[in-house]
N, C-alpha and C. Protein backbone atom coordinates (compact mmCIF):
# COMPACT_ATOMS: atom_id res chain seq x y z
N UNK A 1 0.85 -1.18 0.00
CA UNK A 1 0.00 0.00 0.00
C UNK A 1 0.89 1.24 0.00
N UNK A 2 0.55 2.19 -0.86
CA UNK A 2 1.28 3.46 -0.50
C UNK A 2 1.21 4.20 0.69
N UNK A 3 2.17 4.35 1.06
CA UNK A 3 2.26 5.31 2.43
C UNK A 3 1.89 6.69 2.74
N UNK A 4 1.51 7.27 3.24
CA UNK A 4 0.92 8.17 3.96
C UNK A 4 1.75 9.31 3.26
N UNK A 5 1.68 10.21 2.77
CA UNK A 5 2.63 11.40 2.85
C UNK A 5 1.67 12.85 2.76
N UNK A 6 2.75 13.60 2.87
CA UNK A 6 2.10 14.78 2.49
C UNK A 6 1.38 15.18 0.80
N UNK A 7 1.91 14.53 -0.17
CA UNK A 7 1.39 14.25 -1.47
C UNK A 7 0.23 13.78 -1.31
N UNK A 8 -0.10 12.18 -0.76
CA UNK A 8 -1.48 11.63 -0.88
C UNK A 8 -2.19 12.61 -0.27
N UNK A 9 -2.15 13.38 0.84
CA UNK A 9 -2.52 13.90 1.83
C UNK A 9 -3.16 15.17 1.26
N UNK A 10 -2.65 15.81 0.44
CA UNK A 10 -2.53 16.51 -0.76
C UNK A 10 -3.85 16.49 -2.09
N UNK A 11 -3.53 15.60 -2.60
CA UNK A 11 -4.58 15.47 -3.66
C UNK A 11 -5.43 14.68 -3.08
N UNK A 12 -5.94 13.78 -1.44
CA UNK A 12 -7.24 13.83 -1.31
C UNK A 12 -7.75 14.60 -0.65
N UNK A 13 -7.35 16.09 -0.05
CA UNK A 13 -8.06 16.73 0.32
C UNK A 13 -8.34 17.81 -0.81
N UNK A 14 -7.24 17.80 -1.82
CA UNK A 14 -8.14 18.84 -3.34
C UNK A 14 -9.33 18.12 -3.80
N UNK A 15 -9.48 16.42 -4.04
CA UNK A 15 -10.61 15.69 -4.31
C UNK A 15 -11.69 15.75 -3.53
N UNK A 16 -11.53 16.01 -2.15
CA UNK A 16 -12.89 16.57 -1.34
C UNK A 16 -12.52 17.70 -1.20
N UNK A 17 -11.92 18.29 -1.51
CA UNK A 17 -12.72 19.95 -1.87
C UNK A 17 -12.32 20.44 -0.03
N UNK A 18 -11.19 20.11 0.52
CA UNK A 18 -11.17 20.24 1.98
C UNK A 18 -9.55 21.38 1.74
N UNK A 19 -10.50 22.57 2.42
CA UNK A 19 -9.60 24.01 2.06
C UNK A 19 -8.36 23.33 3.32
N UNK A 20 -8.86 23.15 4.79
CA UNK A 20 -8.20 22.86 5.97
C UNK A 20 -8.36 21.86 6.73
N UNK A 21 -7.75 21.08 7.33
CA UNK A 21 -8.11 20.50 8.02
C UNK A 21 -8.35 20.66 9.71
N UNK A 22 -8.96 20.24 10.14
CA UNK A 22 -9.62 20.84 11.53
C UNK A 22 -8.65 19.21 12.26
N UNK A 23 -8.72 20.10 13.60
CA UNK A 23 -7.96 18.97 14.24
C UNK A 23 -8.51 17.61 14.29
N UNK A 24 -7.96 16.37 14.12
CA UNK A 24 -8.35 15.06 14.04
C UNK A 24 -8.37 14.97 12.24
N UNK A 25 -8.84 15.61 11.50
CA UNK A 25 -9.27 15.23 10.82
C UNK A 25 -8.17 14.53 9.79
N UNK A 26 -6.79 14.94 10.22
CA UNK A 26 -6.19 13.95 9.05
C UNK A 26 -5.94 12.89 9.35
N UNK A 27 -6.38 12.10 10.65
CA UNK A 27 -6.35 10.92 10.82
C UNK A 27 -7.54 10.45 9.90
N UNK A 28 -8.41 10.87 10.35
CA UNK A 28 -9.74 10.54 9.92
C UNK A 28 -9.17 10.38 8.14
N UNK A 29 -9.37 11.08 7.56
CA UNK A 29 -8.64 11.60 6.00
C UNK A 29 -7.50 10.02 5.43
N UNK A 30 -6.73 9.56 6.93
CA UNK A 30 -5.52 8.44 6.22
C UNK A 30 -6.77 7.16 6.60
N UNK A 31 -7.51 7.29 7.71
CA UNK A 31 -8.14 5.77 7.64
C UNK A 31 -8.85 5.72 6.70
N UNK A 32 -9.64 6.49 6.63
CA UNK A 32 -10.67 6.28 4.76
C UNK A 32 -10.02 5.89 3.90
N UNK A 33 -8.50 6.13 3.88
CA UNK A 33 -7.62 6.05 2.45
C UNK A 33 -7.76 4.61 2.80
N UNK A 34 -6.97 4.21 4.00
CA UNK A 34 -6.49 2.93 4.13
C UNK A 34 -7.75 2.14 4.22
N UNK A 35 -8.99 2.59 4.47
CA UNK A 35 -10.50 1.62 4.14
C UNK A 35 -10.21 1.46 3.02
N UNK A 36 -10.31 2.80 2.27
CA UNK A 36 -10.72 2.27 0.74
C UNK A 36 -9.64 1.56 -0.08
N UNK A 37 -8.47 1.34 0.38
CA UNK A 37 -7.40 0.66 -0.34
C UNK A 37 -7.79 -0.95 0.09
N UNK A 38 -7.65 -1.14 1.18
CA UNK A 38 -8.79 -2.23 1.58
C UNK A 38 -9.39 -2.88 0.89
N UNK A 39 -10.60 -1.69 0.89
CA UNK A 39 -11.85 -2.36 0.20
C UNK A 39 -11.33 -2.63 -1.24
N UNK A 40 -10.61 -1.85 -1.83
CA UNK A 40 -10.27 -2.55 -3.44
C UNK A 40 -9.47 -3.65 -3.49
N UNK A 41 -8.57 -4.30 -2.44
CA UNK A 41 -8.18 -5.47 -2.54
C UNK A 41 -8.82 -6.42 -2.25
N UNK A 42 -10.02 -6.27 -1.60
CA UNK A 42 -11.24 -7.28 -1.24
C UNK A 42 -11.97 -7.45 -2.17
N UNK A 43 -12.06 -6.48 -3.15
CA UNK A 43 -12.69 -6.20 -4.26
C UNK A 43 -12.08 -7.19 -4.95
N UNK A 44 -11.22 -7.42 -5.63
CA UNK A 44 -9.83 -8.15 -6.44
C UNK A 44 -9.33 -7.13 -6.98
N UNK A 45 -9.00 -6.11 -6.52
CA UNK A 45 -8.16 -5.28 -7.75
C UNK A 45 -7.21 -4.72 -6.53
N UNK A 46 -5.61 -5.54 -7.20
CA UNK A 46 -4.42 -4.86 -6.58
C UNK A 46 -4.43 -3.75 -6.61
N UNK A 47 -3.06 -3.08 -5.77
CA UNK A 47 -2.55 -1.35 -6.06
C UNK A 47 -1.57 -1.51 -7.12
N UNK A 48 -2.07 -1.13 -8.83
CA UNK A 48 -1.28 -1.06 -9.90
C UNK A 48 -0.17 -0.29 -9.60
N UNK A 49 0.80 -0.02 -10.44
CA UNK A 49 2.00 0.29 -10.18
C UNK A 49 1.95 1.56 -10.81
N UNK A 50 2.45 2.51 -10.20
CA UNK A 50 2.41 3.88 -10.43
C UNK A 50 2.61 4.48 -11.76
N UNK A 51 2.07 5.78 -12.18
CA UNK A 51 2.53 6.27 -13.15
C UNK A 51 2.14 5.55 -14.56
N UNK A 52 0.62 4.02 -14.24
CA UNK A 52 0.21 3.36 -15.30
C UNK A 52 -1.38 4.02 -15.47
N UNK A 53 -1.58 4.16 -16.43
CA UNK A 53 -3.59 4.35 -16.60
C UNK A 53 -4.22 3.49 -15.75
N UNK A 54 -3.47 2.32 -15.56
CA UNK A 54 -4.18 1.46 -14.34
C UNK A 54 -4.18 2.03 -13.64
N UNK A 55 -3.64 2.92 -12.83
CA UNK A 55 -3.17 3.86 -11.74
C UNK A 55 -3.96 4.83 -11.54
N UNK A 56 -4.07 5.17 -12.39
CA UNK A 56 -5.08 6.53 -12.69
C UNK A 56 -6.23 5.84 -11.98
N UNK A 57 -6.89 5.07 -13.04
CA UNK A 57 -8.32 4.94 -12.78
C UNK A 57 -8.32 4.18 -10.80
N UNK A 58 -7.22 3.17 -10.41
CA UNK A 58 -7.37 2.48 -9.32
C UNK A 58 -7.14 4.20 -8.66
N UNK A 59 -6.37 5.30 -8.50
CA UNK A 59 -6.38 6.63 -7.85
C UNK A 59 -8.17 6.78 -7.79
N UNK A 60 -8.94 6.93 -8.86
CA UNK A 60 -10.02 7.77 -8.95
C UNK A 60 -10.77 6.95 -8.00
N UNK A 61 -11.07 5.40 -8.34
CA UNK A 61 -11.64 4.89 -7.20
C UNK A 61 -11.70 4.62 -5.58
N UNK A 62 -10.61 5.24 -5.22
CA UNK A 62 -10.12 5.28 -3.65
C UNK A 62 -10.49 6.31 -3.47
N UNK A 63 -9.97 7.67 -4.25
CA UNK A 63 -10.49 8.98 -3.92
C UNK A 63 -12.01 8.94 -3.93
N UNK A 64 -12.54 8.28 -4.60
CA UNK A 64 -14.10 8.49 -4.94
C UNK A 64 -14.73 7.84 -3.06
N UNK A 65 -13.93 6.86 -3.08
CA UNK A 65 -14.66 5.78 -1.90
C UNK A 65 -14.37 6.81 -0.48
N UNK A 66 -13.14 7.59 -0.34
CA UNK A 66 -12.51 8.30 0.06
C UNK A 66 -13.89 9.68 1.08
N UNK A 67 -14.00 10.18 -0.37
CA UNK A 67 -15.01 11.05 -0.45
C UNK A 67 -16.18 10.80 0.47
N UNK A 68 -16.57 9.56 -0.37
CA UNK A 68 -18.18 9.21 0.34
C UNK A 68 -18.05 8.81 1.55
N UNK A 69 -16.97 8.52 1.66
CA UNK A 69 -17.04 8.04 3.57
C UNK A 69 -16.89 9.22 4.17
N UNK A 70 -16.07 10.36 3.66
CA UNK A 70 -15.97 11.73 4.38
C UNK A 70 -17.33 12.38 4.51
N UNK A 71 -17.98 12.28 3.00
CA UNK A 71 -19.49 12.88 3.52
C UNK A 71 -20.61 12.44 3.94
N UNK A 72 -20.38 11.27 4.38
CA UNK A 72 -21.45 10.53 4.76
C UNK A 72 -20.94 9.69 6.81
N UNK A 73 -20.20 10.78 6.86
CA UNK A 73 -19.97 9.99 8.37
C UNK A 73 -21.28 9.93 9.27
N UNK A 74 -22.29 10.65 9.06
CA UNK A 74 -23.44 10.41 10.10
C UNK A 74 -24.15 8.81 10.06
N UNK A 75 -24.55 8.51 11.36
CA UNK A 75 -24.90 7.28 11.40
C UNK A 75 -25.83 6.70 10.65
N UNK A 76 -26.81 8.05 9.99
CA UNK A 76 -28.40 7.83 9.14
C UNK A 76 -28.15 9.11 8.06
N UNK A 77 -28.30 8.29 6.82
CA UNK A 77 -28.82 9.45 5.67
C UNK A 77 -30.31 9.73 5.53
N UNK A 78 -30.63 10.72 6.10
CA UNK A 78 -32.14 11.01 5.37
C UNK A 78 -31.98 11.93 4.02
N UNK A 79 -33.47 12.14 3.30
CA UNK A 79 -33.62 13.01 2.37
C UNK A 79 -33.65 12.14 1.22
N UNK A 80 -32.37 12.32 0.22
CA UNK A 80 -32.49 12.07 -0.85
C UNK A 80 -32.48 10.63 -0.81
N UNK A 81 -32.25 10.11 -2.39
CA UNK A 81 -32.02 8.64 -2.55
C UNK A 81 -30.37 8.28 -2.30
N UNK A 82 -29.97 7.62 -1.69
CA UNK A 82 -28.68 7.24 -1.90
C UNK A 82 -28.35 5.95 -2.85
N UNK A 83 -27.46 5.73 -4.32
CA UNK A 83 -26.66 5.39 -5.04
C UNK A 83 -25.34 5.37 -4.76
N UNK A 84 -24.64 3.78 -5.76
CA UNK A 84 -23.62 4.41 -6.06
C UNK A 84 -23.44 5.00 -7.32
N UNK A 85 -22.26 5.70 -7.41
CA UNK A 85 -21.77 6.77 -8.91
C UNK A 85 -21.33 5.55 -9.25
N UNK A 86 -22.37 5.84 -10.83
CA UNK A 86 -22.04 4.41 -11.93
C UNK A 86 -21.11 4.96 -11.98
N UNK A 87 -20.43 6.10 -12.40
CA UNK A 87 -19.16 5.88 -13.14
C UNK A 87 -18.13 4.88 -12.43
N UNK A 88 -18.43 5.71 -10.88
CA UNK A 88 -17.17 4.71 -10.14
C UNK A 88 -17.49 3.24 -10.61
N UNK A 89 -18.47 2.68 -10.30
CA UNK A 89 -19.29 1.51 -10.57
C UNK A 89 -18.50 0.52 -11.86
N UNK A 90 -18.31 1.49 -13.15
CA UNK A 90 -18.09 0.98 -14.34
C UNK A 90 -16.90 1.13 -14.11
N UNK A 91 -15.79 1.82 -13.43
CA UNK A 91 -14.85 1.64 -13.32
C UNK A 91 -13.73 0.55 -12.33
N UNK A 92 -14.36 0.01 -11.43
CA UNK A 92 -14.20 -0.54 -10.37
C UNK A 92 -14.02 -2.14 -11.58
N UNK A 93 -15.66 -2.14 -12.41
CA UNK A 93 -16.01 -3.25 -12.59
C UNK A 93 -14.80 -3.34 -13.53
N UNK A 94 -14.47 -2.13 -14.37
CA UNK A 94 -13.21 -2.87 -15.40
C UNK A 94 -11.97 -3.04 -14.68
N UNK A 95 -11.43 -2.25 -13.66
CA UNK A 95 -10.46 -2.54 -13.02
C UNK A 95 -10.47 -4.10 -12.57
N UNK A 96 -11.39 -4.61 -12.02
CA UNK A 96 -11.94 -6.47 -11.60
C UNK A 96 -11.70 -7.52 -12.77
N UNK A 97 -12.27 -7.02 -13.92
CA UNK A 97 -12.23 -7.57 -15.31
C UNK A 97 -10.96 -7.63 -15.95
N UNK A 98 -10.13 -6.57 -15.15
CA UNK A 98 -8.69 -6.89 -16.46
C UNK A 98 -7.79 -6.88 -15.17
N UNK A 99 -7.85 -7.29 -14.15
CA UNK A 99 -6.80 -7.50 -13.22
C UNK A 99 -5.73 -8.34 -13.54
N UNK A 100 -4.80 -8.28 -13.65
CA UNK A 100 -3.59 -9.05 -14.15
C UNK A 100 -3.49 -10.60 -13.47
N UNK A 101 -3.80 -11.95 -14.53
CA UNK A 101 -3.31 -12.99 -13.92
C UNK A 101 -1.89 -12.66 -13.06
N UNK A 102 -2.08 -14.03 -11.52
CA UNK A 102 -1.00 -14.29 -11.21
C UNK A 102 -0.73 -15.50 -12.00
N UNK A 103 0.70 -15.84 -12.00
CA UNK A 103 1.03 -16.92 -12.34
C UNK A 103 2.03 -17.89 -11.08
N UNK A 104 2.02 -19.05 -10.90
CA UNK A 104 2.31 -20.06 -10.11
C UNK A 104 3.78 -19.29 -9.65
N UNK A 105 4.37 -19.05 -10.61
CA UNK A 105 5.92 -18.14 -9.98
C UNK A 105 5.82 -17.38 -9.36
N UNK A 106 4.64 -16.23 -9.86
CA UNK A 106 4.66 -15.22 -9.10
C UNK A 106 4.22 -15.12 -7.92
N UNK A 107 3.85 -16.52 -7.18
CA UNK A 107 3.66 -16.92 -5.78
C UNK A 107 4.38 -17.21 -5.17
């Protein structure tokens, strides 16, 4: 998993739109990361290797998962309908679909 830095730290608070952080909150900010990195290996989709379009899109989906856990920390959503964003959706699903065989060596 990538490590914590001031970079990640960086472009997910430009992706939620977070001018400052208030005290606690960049803990809060690295466990979501580290949920949602998580959740995409539970998912089947490794952490591609940097600097690939795989990369890109596996970035957009953490930031995305990232997000929704930041705005949705209350225990109950009322109001609207809650979804997920197909896009993330369609993207998740191709990241799953073209995940790179292992092979017996590479175990």
């Amino acid at each position: 998993m990538t490590e914590w830095s001031d970079e990640l730290k960086a472009r997910l608070m430009a992706y939620c739109r977070i001018d400052a952080l208030e005290e606690g909150e960049e803990l809060l900010l690295q466990g979501l990361y580290e949920a949602a990195v998580s959740y995409m290996g539970q998912a089947g989709v490794s952490e591609p290797l940097a600097g690939t379009p795989r990369r890109a899109q596996y970035d957009l989906c953490v930031n995305y998962l990232v997000l929704d856990g930041y705005d949705r920390r209350d225990v109950t959503i009322t109001g609207t309908i809650v979804s997920d964003n197909p896009m993330f959706r369609r993207m998740l699903n191709q990241l799953k679909l073209t995940e790179p065989a292992v092979s017996d060596s590479d175990t």
